[in-house]
Protein backbone atom coordinates (compact mmCIF):
# COMPACT_ATOMS: atom_id res chain seq x y z
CA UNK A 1 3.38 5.61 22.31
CA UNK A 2 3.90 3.30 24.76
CA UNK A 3 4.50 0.06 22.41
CA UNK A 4 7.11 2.57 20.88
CA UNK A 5 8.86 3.06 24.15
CA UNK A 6 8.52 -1.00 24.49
CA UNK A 7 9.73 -1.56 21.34
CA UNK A 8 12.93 0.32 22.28
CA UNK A 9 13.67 -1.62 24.82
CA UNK A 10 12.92 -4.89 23.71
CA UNK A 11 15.51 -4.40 20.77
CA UNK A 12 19.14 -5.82 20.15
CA UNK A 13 21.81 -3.56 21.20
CA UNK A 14 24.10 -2.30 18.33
CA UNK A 15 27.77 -2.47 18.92
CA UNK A 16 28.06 0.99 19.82
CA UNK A 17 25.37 0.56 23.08
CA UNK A 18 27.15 -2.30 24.33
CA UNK A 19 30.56 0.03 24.20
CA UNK A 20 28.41 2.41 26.03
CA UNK A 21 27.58 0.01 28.89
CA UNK A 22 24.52 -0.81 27.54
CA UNK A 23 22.62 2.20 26.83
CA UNK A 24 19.97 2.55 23.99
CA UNK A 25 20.35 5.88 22.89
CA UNK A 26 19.17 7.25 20.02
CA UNK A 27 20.73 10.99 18.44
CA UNK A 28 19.12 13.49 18.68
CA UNK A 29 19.44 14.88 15.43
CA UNK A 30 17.63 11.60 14.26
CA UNK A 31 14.92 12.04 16.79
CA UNK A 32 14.43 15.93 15.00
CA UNK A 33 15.01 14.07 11.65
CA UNK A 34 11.69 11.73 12.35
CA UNK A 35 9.75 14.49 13.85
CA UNK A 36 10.44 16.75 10.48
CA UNK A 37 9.71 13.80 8.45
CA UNK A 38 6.34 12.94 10.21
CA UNK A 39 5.27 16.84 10.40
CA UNK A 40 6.11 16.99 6.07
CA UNK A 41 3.90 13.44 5.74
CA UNK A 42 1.07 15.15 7.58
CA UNK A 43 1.22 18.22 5.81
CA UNK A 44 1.27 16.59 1.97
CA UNK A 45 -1.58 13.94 3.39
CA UNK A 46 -3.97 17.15 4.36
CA UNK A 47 -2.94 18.90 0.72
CA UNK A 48 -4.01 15.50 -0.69
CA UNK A 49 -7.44 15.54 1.22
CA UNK A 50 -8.14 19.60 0.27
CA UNK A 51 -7.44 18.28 -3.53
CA UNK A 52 -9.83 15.67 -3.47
CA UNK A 53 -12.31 17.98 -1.98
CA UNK A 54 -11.65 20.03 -4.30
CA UNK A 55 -11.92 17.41 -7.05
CA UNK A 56 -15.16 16.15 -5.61
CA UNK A 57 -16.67 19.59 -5.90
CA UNK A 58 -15.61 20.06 -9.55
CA UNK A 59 -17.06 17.00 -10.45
CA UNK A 60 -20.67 17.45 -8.36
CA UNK A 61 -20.97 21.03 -10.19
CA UNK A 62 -20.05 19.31 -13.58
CA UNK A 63 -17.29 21.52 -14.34
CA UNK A 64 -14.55 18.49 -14.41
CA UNK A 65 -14.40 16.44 -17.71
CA UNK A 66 -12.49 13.23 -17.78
């Protein structure tokens, strides 16, 4: 997290920061937009992992047929 918080920092201000005297800021509502975004990517990668197990099974008992 910390290169992240670097990262801000080192950037370019947009127009709008250097209007604001400089400050990075980013909204809130895109802060909650990431954190929904990351929490649906981590929920569809753990469906994809019980499907494969569930694959893998299939195909160790022989009931999948290609």
């Amino acid at each position: 997290m910390s290169s992240t918080k670097r990262n801000d920092q080192q950037r370019s201000l947009t127009y709008t920061e250097m209007m604001n005297e400089g400050r990075q800021t980013k909204r809130a509502s895109q802060q909650q937009n990431d954190a929904e975004l990351q929490d649906r990517v981590e929920e569809l990668e753990r469906k994809v992992e019980h499907l494969q197990k569930v694959i893998q099974r299939q195909i160790r008992l022989g009931r999948l047929s290609e």
